[in-house]
N, C-alpha and C. Protein backbone atom coordinates (compact mmCIF):
# COMPACT_ATOMS: atom_id res chain seq x y z
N UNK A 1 -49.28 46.50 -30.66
CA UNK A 1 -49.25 46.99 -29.32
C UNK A 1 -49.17 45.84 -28.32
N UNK A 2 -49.85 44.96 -28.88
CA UNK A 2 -49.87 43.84 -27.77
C UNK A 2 -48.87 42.77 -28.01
N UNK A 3 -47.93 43.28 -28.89
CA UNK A 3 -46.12 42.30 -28.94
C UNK A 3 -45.58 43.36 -28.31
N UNK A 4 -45.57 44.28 -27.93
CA UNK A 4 -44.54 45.35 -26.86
C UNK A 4 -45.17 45.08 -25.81
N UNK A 5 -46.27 44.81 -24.75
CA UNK A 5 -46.82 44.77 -24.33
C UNK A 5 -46.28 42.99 -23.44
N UNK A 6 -45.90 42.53 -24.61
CA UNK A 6 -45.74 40.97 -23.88
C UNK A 6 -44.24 40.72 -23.58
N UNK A 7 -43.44 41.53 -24.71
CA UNK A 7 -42.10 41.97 -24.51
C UNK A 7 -41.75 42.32 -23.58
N UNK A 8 -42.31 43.30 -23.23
CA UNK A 8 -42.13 44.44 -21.84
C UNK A 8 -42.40 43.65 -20.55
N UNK A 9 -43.58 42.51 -20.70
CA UNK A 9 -44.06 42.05 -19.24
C UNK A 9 -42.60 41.09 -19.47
N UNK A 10 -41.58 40.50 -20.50
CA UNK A 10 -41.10 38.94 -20.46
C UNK A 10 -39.53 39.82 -19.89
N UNK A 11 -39.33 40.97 -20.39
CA UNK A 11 -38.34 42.12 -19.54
C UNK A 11 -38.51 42.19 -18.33
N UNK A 12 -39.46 42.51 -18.01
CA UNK A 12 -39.64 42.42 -16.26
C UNK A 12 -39.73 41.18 -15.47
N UNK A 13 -40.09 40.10 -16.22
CA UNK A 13 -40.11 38.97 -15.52
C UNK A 13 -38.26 38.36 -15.60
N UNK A 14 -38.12 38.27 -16.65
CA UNK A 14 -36.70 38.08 -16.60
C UNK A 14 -35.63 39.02 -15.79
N UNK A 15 -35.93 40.72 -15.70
CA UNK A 15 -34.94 41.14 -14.74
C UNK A 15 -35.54 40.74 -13.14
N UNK A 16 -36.67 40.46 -13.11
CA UNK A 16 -37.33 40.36 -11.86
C UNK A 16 -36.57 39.02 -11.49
N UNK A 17 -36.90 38.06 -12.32
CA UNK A 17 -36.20 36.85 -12.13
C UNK A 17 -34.87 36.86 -11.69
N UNK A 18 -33.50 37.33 -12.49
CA UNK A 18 -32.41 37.51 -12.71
C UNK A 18 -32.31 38.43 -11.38
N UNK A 19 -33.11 38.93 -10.92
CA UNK A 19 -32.53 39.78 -9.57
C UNK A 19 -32.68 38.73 -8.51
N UNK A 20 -33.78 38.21 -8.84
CA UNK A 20 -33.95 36.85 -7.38
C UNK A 20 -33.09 35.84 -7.51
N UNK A 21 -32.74 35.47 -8.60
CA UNK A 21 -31.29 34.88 -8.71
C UNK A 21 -30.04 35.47 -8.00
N UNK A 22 -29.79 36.38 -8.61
CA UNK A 22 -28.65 37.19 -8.03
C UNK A 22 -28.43 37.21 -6.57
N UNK A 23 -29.78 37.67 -6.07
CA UNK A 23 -29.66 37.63 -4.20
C UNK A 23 -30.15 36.66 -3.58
N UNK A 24 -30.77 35.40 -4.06
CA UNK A 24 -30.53 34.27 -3.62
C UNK A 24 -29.18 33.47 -3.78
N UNK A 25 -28.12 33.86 -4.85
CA UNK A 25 -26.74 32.78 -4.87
C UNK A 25 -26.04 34.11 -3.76
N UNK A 26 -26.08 35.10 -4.12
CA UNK A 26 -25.36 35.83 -3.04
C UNK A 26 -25.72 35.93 -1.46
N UNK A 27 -27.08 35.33 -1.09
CA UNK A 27 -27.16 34.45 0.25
C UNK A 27 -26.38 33.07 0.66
N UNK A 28 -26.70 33.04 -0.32
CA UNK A 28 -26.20 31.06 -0.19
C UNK A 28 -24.87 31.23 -0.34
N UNK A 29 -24.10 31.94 -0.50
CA UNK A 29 -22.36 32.13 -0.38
C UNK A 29 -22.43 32.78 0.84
N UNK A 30 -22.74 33.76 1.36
CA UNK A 30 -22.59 34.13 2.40
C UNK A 30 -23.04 33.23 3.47
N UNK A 31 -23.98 32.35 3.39
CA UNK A 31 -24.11 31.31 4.26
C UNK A 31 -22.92 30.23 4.73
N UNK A 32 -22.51 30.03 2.82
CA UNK A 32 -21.34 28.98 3.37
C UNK A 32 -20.26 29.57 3.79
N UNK A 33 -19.81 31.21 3.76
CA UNK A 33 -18.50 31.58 4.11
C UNK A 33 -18.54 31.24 5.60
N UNK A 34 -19.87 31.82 5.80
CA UNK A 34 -20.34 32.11 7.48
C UNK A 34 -20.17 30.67 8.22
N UNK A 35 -20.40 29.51 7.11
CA UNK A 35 -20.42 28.37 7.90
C UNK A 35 -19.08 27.83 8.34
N UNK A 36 -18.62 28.12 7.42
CA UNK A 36 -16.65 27.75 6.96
C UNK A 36 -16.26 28.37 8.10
N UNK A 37 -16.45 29.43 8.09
CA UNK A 37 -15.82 30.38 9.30
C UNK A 37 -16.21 29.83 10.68
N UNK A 38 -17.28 29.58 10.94
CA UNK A 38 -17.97 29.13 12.03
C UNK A 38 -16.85 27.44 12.26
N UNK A 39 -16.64 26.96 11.20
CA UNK A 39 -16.32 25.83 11.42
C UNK A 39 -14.96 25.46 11.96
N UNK A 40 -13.81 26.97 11.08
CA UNK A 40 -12.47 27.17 11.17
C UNK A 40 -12.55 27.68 12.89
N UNK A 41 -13.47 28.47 13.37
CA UNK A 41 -13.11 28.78 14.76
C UNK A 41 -13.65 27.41 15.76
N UNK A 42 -14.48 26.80 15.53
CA UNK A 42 -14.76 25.58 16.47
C UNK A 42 -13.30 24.46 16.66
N UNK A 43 -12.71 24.56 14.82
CA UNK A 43 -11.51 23.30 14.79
C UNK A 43 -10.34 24.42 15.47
N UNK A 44 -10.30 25.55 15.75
CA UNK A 44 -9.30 26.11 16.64
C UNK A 44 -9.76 26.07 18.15
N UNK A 45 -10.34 26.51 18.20
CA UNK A 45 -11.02 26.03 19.85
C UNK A 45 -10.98 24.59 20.54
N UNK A 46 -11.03 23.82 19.14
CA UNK A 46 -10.60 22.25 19.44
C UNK A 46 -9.32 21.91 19.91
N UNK A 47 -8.35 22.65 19.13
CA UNK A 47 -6.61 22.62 19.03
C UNK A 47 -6.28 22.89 20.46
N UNK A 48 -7.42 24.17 21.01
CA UNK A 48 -6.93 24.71 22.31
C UNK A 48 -6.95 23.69 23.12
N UNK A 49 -8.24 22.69 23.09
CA UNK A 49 -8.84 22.42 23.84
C UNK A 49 -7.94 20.80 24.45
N UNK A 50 -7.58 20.25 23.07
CA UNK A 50 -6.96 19.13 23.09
C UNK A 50 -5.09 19.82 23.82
N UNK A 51 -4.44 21.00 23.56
CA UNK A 51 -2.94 21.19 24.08
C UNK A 51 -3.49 21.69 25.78
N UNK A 52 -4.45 21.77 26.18
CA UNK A 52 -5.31 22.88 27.88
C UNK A 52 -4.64 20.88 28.10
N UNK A 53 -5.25 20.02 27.83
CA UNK A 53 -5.02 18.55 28.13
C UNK A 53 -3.65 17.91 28.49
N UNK A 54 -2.64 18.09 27.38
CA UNK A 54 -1.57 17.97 27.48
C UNK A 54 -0.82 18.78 28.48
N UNK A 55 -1.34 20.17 28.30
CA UNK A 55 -0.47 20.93 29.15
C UNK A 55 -1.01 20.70 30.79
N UNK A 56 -2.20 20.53 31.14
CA UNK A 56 -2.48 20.09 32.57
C UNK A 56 -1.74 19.17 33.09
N UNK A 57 -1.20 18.54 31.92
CA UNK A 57 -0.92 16.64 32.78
C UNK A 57 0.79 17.21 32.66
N UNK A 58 1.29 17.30 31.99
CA UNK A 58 2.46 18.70 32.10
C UNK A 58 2.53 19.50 33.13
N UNK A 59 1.77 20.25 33.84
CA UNK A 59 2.09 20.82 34.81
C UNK A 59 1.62 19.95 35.83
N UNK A 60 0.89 19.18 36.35
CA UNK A 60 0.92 17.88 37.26
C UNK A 60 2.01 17.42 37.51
N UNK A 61 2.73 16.68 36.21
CA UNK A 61 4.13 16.31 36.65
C UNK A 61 5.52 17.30 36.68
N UNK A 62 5.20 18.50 36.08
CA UNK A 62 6.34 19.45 36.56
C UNK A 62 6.27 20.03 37.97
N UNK A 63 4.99 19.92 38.69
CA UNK A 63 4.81 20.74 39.93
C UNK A 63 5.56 19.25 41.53
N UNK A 64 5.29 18.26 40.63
CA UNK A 64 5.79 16.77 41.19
C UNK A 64 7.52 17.05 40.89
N UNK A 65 7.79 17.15 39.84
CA UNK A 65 8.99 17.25 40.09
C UNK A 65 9.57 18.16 40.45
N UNK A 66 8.86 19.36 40.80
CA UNK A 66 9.48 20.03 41.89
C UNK A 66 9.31 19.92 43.17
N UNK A 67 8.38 19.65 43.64
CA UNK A 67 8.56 18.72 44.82
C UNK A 67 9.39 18.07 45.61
N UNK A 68 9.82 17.29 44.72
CA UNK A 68 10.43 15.61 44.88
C UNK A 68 11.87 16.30 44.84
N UNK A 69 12.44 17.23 43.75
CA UNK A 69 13.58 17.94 43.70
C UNK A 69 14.31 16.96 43.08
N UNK A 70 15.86 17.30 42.79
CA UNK A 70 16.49 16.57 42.01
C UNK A 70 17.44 15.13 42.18
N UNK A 71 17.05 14.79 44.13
CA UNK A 71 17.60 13.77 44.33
C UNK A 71 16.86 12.83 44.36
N UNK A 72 17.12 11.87 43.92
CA UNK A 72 16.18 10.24 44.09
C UNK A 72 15.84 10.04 45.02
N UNK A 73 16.98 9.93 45.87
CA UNK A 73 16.89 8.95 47.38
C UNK A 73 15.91 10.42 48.39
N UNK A 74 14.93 11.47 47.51
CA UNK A 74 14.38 12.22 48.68
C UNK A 74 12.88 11.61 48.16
N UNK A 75 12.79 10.42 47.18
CA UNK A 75 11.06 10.66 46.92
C UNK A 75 10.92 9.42 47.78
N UNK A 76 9.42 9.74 48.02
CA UNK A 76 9.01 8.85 48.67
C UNK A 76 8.57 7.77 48.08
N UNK A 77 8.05 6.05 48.46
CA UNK A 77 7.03 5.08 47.53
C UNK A 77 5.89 5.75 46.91
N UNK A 78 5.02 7.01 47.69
CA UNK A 78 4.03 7.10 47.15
C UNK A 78 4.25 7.98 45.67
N UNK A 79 5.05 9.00 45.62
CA UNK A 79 5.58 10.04 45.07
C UNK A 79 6.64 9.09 43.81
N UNK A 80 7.07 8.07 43.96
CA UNK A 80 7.31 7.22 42.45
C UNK A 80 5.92 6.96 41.94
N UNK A 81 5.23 6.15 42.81
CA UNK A 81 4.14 5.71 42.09
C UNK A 81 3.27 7.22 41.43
N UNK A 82 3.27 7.82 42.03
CA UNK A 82 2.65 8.85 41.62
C UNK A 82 3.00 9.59 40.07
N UNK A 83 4.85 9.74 40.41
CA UNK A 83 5.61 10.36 39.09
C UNK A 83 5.67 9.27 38.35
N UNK A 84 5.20 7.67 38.64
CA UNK A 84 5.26 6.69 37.29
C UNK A 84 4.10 7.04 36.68
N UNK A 85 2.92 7.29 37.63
CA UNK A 85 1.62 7.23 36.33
C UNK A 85 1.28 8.53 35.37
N UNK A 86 2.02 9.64 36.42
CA UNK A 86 2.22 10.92 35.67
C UNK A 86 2.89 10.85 34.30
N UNK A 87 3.71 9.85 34.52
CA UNK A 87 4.65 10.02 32.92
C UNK A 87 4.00 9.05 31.92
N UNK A 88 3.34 7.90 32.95
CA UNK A 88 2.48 7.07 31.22
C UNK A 88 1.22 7.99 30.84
N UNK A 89 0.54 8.83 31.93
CA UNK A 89 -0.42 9.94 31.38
C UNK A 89 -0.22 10.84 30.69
N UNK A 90 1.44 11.33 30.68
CA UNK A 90 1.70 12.33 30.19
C UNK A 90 2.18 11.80 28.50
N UNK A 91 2.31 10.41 28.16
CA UNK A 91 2.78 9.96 27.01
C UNK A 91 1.44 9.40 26.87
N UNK A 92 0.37 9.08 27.08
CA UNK A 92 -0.55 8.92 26.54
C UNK A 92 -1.72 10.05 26.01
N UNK A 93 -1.41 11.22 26.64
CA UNK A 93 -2.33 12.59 26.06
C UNK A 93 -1.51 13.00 25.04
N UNK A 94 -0.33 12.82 24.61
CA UNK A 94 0.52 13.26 23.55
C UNK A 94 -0.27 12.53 22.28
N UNK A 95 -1.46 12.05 22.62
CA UNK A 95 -2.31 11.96 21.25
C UNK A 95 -3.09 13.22 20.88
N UNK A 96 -3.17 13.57 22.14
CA UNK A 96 -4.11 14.50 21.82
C UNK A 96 -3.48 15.92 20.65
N UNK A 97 -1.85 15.84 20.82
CA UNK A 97 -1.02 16.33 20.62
C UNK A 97 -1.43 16.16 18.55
N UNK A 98 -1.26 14.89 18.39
CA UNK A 98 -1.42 14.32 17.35
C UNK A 98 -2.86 14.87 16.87
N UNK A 99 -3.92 14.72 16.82
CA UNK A 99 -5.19 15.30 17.01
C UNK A 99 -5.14 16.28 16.57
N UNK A 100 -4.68 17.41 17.51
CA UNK A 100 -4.57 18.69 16.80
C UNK A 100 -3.53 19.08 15.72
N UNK A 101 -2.54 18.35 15.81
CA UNK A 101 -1.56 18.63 14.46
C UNK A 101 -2.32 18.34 13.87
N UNK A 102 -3.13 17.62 13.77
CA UNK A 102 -4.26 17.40 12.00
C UNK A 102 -4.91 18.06 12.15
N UNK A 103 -5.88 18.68 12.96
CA UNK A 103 -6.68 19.58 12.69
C UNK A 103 -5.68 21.29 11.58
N UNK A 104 -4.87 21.11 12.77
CA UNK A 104 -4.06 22.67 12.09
C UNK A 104 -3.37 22.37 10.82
N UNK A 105 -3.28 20.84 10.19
CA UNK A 105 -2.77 21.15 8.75
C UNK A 105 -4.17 20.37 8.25
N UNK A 106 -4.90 20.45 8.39
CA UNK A 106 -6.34 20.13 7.85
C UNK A 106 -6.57 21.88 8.01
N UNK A 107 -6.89 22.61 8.34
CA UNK A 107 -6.72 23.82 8.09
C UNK A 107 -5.60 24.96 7.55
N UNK A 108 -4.79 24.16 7.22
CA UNK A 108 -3.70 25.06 6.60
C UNK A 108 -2.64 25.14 7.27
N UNK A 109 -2.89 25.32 8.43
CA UNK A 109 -2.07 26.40 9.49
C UNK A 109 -0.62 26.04 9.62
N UNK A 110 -0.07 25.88 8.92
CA UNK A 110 1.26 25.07 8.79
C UNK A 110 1.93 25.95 10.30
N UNK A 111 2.61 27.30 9.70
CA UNK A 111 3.13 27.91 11.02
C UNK A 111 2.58 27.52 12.62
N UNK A 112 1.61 27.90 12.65
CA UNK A 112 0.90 27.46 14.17
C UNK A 112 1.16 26.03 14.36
N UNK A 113 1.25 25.11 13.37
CA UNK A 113 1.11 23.09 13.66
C UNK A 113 2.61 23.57 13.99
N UNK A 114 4.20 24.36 13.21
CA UNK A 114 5.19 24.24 14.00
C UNK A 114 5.76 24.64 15.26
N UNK A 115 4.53 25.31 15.48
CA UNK A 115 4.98 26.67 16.90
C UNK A 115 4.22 25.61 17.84
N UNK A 116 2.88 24.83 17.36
CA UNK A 116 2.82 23.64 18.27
C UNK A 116 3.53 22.64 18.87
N UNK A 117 4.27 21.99 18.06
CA UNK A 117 5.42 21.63 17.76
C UNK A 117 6.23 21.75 18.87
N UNK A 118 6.99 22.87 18.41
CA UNK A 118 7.82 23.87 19.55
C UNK A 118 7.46 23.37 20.62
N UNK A 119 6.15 23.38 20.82
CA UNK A 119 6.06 23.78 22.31
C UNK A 119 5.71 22.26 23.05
N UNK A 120 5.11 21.30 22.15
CA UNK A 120 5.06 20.25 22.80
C UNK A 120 6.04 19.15 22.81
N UNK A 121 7.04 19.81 21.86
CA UNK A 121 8.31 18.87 21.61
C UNK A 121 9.28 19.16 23.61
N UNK A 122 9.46 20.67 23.49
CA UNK A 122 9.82 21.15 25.20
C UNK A 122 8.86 21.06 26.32
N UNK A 123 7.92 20.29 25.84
CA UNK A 123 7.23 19.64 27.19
C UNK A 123 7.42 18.16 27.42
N UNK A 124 7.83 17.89 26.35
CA UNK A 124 8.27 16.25 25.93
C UNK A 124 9.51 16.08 26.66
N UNK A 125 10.36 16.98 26.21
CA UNK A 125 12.04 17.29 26.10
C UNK A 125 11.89 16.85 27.97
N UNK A 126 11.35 18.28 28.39
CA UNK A 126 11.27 18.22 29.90
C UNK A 126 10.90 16.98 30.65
N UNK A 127 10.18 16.39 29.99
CA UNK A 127 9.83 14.92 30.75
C UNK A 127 10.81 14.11 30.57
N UNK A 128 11.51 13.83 29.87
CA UNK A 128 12.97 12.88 29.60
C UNK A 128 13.78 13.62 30.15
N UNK A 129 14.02 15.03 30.18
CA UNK A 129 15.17 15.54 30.97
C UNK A 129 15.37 15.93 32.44
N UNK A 130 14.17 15.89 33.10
CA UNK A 130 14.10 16.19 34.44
C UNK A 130 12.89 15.18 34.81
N UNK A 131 14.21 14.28 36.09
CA UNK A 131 13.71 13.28 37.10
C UNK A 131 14.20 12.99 37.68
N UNK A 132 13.82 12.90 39.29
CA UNK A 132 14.72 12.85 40.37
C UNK A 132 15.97 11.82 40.05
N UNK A 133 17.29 12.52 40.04
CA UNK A 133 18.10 11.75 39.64
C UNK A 133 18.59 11.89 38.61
N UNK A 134 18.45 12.44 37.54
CA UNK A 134 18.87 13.33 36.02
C UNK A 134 19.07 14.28 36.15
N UNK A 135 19.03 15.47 36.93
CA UNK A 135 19.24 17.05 37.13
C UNK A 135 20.24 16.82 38.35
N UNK A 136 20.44 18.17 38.30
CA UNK A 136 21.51 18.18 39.07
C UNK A 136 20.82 19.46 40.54
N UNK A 137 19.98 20.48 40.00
CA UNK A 137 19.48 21.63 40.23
C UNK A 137 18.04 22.32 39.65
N UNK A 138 17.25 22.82 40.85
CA UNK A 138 16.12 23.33 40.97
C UNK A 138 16.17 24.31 39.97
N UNK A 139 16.93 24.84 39.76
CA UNK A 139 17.45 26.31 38.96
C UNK A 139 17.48 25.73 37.44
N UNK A 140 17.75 24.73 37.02
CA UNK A 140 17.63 23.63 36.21
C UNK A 140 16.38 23.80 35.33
N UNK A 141 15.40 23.21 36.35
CA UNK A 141 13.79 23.26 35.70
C UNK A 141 13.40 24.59 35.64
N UNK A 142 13.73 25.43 36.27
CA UNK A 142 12.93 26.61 36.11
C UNK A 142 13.49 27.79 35.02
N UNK A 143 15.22 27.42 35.03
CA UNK A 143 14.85 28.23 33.50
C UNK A 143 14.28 27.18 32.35
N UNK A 144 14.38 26.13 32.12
CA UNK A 144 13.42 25.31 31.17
C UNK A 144 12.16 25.34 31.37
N UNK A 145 11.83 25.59 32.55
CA UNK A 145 10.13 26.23 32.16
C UNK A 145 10.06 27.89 32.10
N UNK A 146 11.04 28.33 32.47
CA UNK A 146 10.82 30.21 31.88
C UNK A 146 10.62 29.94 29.59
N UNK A 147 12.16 28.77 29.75
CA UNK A 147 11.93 29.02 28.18
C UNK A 147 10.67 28.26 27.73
N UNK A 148 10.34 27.32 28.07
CA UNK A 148 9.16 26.83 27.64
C UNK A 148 7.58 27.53 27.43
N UNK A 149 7.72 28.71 28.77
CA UNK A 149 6.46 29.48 28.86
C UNK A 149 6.74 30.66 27.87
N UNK A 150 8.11 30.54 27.37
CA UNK A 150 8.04 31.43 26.07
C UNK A 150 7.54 31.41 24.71
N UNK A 151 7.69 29.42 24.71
CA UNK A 151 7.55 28.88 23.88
C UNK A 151 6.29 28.71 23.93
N UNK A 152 5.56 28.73 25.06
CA UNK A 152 4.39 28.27 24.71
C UNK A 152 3.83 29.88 24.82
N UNK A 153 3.75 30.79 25.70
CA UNK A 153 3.13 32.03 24.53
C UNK A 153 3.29 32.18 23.23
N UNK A 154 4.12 31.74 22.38
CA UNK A 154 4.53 32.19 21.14
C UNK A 154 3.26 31.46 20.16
N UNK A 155 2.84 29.92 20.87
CA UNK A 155 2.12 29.39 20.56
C UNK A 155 0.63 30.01 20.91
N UNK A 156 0.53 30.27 21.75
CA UNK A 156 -1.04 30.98 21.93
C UNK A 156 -1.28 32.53 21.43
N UNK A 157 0.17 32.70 21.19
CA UNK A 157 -0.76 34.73 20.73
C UNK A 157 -0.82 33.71 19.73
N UNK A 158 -0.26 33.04 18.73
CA UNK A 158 -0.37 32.96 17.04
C UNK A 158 -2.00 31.96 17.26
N UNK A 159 -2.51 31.18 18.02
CA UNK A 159 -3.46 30.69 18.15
C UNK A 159 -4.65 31.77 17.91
N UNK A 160 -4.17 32.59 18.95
CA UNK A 160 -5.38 33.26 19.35
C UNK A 160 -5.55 34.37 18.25
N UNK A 161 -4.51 35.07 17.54
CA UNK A 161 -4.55 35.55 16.38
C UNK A 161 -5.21 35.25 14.79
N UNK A 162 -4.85 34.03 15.11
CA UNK A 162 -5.77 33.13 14.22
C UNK A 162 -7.22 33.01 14.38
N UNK A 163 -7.75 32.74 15.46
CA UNK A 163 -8.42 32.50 16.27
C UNK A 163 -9.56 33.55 15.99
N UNK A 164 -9.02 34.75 16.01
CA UNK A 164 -9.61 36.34 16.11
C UNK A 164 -9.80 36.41 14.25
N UNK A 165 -8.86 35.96 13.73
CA UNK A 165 -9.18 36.42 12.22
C UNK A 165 -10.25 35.55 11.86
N UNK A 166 -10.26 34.27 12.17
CA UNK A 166 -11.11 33.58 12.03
C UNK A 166 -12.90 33.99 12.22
N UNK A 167 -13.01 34.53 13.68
CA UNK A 167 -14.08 34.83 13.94
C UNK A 167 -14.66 36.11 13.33
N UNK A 168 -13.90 37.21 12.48
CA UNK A 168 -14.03 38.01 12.10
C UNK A 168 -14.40 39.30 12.61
């Protein structure tokens, strides 16, 4: 009686055991999914945070070059100096550019790093292609920024889509 007895208690200790096992590893995965996840939406929020950069100093010097318009001889001394430091600011945040392409193929995101791409290659494009004195017409920049703001929604729904799956 008292070998069933010790049997029976080493049954219960072992399923007792084997259950606290069970829902302690099935915490501790759900911790790390939760963390992963937590981590995948911070390095997208980052991506945002680093192209909000690029694209400010982007619209600084697109709102300058509309301004100034497409003849040379209408800018003023202050308004060069102004559109010179705009353009070494605007080629020096294009790290930031860099930055987030690693984050998004450090996360996978191949599609989104090319739709980034896209969009900061035609903000690039626009800075070499329009300056007082290279255009010809106002009408010029503004369908290149209609297509660009296409380009760059295309880039933020897929962000923000991501973004949303991410957070769950």
């Amino acid at each position: 009686m008292e070998i069933i007895e010790t049997v029976a208690m080493l049954v219960l200790g072992a399923l007792f055991g084997g259950f606290s096992v069970y829902f302690s590893v099935k915490e501790k995965l759900r911790l790390v999914s939760e963390h992963k996840s937590q981590r995948r939406t911070t390095l997208l929020e980052e991506v945002a945070e680093h192209l909000g950069k690029v694209t400010h100093t982007y619209s600084k010097y697109a709102s300058l070059i509309n301004e100034i318009g497409p003849k040379a001889d209408r800018m003023s001394l202050k308004q060069q100096k102004e559109l010179d430091e705009l353009s070494g600011q605007f080629v020096d945040v294009f790290e930031q550019v860099s930055v987030a392409d690693a984050k998004l193929l450090l996360l996978g995101e191949k599609r989104l790093q090319k739709s980034m791409k896209l969009y900061t290659g035609k903000m690039a494009q626009f800075r070499k292609q329009f300056y007082p004195g290279r255009y010809h017409s106002s009408e010029q920049t503004t369908a290149f920024k209609k297509e660009l703001g296409t380009v760059r929604d295309q880039f933020y729904d897929t962000l923000s889509e991501r973004y949303d799956q991410a957070a769950g």
